[in-house]
Protein backbone atom coordinates (compact mmCIF):
# COMPACT_ATOMS: atom_id res chain seq x y z
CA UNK A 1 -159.45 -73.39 141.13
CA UNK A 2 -159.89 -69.85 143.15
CA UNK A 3 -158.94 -69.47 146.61
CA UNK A 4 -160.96 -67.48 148.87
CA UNK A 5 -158.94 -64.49 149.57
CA UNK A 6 -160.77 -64.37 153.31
CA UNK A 7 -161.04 -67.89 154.75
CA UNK A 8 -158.64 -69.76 152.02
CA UNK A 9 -161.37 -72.02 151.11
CA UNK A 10 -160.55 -73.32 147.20
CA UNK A 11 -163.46 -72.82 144.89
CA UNK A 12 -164.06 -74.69 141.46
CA UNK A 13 -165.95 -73.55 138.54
CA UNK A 14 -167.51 -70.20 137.81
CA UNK A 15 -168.77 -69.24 141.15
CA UNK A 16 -168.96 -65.56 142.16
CA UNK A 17 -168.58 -66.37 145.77
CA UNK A 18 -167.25 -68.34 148.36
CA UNK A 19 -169.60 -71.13 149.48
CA UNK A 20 -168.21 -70.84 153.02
CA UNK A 21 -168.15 -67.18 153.87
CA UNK A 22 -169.87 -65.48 151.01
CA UNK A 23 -166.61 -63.08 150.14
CA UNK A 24 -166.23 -62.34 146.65
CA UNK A 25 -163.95 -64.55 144.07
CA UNK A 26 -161.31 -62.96 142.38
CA UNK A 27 -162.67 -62.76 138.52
CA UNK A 28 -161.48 -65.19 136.30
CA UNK A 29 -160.25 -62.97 133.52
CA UNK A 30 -158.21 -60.87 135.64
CA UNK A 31 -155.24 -63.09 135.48
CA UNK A 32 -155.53 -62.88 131.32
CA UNK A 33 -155.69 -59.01 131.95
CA UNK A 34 -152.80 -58.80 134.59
CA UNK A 35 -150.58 -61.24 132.64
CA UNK A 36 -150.96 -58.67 129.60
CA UNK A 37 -150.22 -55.93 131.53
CA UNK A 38 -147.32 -57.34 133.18
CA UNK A 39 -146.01 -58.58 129.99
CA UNK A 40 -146.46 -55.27 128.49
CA UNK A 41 -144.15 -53.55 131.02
CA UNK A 42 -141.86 -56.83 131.37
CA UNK A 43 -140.88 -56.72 127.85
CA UNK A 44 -139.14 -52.92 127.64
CA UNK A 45 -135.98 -54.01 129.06
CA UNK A 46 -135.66 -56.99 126.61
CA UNK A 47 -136.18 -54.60 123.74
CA UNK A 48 -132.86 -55.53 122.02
CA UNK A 49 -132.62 -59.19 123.52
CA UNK A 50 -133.15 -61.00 120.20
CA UNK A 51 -136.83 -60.49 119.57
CA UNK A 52 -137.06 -61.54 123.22
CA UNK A 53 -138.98 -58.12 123.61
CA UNK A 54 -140.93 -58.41 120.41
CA UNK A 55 -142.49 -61.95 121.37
CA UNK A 56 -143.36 -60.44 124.88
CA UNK A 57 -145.76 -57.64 123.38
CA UNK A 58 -147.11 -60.25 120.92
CA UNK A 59 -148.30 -61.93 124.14
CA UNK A 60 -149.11 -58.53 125.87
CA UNK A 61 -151.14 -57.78 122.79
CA UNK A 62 -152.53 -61.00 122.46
CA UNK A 63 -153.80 -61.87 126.30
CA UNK A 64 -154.81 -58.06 126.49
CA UNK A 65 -156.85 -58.44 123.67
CA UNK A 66 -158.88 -62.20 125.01
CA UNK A 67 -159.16 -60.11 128.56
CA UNK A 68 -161.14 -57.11 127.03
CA UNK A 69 -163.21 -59.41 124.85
CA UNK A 70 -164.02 -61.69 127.52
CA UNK A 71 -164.58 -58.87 129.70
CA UNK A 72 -167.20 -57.29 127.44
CA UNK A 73 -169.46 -60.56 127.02
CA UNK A 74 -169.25 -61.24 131.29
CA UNK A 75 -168.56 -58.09 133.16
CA UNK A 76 -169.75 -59.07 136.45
CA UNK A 77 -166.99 -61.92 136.46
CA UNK A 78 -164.31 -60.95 133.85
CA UNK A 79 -162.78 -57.41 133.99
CA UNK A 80 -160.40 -55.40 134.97
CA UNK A 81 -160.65 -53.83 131.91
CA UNK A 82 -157.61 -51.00 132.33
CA UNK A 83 -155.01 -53.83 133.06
CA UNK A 84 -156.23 -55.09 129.50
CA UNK A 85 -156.02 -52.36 127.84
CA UNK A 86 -152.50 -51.52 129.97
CA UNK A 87 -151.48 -54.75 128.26
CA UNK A 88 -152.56 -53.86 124.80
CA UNK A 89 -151.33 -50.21 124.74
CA UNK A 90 -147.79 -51.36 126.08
CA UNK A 91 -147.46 -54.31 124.07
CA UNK A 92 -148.53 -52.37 120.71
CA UNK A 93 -145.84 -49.44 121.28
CA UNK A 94 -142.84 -52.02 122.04
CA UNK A 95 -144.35 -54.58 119.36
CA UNK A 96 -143.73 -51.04 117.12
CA UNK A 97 -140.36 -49.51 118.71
CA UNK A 98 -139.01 -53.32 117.94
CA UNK A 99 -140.10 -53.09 114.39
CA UNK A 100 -138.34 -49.67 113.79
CA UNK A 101 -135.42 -50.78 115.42
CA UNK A 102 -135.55 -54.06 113.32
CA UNK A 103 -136.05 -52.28 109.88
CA UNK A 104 -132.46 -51.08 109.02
CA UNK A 105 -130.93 -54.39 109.27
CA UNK A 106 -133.77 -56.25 107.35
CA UNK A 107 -133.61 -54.00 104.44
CA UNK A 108 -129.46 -54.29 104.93
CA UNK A 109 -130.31 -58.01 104.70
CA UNK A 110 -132.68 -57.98 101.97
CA UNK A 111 -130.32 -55.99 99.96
CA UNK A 112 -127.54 -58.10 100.97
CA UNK A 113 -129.27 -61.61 99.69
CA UNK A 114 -131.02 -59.75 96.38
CA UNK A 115 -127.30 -58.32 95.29
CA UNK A 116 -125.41 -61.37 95.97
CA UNK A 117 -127.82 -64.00 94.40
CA UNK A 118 -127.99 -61.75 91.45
CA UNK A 119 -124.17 -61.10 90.80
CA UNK A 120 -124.04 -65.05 91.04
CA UNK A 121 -126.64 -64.79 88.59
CA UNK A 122 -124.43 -62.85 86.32
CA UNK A 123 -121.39 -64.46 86.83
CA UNK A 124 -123.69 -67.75 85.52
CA UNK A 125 -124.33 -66.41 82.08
CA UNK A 126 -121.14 -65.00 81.64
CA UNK A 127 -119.69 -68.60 82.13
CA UNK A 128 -122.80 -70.08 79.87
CA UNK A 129 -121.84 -67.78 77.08
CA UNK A 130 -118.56 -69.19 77.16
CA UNK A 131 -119.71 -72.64 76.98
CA UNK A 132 -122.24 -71.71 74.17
CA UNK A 133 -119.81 -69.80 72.25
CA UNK A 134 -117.40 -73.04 71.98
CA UNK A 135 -121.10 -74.52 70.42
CA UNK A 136 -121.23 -71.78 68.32
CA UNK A 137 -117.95 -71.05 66.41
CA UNK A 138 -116.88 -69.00 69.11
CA UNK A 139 -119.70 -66.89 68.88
CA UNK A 140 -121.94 -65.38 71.40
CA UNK A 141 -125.50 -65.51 71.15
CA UNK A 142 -129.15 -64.23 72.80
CA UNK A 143 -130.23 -65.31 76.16
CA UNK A 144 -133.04 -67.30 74.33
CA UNK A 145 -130.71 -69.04 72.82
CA UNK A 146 -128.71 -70.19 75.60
CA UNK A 147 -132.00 -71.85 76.84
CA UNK A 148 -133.13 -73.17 73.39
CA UNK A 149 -129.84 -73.63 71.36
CA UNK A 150 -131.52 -75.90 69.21
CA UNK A 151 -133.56 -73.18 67.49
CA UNK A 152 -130.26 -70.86 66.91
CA UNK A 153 -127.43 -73.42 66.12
CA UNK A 154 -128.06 -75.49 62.88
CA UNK A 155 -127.66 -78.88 63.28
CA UNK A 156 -127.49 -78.59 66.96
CA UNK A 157 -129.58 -81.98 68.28
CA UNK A 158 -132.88 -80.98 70.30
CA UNK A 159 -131.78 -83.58 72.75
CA UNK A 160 -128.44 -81.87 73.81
CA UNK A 161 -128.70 -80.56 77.13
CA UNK A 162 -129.32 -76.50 77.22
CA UNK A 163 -126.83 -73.74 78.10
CA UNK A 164 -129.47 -72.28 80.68
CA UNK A 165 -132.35 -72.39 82.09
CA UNK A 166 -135.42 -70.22 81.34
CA UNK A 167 -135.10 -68.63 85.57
CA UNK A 168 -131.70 -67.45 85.21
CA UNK A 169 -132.79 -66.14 81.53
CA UNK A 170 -135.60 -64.29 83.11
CA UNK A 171 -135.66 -60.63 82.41
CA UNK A 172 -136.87 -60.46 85.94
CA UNK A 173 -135.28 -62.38 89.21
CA UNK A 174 -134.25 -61.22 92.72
CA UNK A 175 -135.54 -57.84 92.32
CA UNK A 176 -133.65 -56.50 89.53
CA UNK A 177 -134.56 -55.97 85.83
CA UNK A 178 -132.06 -57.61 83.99
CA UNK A 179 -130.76 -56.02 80.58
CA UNK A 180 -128.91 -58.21 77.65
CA UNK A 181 -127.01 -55.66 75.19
CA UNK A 182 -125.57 -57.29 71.91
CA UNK A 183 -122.64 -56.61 70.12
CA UNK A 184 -121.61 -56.38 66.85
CA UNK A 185 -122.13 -58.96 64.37
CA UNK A 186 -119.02 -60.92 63.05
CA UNK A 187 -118.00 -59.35 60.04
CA UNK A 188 -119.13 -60.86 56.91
CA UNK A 189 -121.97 -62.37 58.82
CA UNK A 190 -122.11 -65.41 61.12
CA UNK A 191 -119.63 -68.63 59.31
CA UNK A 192 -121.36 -71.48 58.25
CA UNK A 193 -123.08 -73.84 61.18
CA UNK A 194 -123.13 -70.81 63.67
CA UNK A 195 -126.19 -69.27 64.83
CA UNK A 196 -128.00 -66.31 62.84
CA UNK A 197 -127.88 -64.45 65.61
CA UNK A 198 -124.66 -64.54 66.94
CA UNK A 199 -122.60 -61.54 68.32
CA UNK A 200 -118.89 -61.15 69.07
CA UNK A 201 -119.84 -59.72 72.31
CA UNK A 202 -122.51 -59.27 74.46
CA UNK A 203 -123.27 -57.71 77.92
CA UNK A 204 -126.13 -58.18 81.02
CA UNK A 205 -126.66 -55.18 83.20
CA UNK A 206 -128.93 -55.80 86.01
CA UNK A 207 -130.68 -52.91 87.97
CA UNK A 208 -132.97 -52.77 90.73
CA UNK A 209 -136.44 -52.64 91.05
CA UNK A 210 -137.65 -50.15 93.54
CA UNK A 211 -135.74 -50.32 96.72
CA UNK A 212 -134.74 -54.11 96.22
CA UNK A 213 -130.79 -52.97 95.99
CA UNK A 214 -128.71 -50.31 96.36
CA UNK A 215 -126.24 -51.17 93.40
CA UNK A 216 -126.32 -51.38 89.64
CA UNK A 217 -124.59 -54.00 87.91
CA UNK A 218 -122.82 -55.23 84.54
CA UNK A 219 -120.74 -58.48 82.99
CA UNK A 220 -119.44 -59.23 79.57
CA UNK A 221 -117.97 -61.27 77.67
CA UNK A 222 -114.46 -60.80 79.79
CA UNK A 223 -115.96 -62.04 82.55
CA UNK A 224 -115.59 -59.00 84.74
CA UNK A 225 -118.68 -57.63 87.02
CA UNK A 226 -118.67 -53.83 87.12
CA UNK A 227 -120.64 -52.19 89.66
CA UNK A 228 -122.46 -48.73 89.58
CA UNK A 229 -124.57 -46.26 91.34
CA UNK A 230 -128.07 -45.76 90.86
CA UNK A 231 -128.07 -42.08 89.41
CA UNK A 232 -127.78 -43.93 85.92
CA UNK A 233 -128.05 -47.01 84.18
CA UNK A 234 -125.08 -48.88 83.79
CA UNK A 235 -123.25 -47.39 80.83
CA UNK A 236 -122.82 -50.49 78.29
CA UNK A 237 -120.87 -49.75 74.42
CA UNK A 238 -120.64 -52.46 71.79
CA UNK A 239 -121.80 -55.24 73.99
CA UNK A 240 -119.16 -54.37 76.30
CA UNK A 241 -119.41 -52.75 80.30
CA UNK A 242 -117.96 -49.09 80.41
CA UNK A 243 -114.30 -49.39 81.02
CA UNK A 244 -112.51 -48.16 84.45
CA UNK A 245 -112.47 -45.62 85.92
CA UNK A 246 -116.76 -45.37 85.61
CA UNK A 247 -116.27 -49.26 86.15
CA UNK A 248 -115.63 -50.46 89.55
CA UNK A 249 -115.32 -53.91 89.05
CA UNK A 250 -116.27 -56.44 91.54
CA UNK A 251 -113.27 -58.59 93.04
């Protein structure tokens, strides 16, 4: 329904004019095009409210956009074509400013979750090596063979549950390229009922991929997690993490 701005008479439908005194209707679009607009300038002082300001340009964007379009197909009765465009032009630049302002802390965030999830990642096959090793005359072994133990340990029955599974194996997970560096074979070569491949110690090192983390990281057989910058990989000797001071390990 449209009132009659002159003699208040409420019109239905698509009508152009008033029935009663001939005065033009307001157009239909131009609420769609107003809203925009005033949603466009509304949502600057809610910039930093929460995404309060974001959602507002979505809608500024949004309604601008229907406003224009429907303005192009009926111009005599949808328009006001510069409060649409008002609406789109605002909406776009705080939609943008919001983004900007957003990015730091995603990326902060996105480090955040990669780095934790993968020293937790670490921490897991350092304790799995353990448990394999008590499998395995005290030995460690591959990452394969942590997830197939029955196809390194003789005798070891295919039906036994696995050390680990094939994702936290992965050479690939959370964004960083994860390394496994063997040590030395046990001298005289592995004892009887112990895998071929065994090692007396072993370490992961786990670096990002691209701009998916900001640290470098390393864990042995002692269980410790060493951290590094990115100006190198992580220094690793005999299947063991470079010792302090080049090691800042991870409390």
């Amino acid at each position: 329904m449209r009132k009659c701005p002159r003699c208040g008479v409420e019109e239905a439908g698509e009508s152009l004019s008033c029935r009663e005194c001939g005065q033009p209707l307001p157009a239909l679009g131009r609420s769609l095009a107003q809203t925009a607009k005033f949603l466009g300038i509304a949502g600057y002082p809610f910039m930093c409210a929460f995404g309060v300001g974001y959602i507002l340009a979505l809608f500024a964007v949004l309604l601008g956009t229907i406003a224009l379009v429907v303005s192009l197909f009926r111009p005599p009765r949808y328009g006001d074509r510069a409060a649409a465009g008002t609406g789109i032009v605002l909406g776009g630049i705080l939609a943008s400013v919001v983004m900007l302002m957003a990015l730091p802390g995603m990326l902060t965030a996105r480090y955040a979750r990669n780095e934790s999830t993968t020293i937790g990642d670490l921490r897991s096959i350092a304790s799995v090596e353990v448990d394999y090793a008590k499998a395995n005359a005290d030995l460690y072994d591959t990452l394969d063979c942590l997830a197939a133990p029955a196809r390194c340990i003789p005798g070891y029955d295919a039906a036994a549950p696995i050390f680990a599974t094939p994702d936290l194996t992965a050479p690939e997970r959370w964004g960083y390229r994860r390394t496994f560096h063997a040590g030395p074979a046990p001298k005289g070569g592995p004892p009887k009922g112990a895998s071929p491949s065994s090692m007396t110690s072993f370490a992961v090192t786990a670096v990002p991929v691209g701009s998916s983390g900001r640290r470098a990281f390393c864990v042995d057989g002692s269980g410790r997690i060493c951290t590094f910058a990115l100006d190198a990989p992580p220094p690793v000797a005999n299947g063991e993490c470079a010792p302090e001071p080049a090691c800042r390990e991870l409390r």
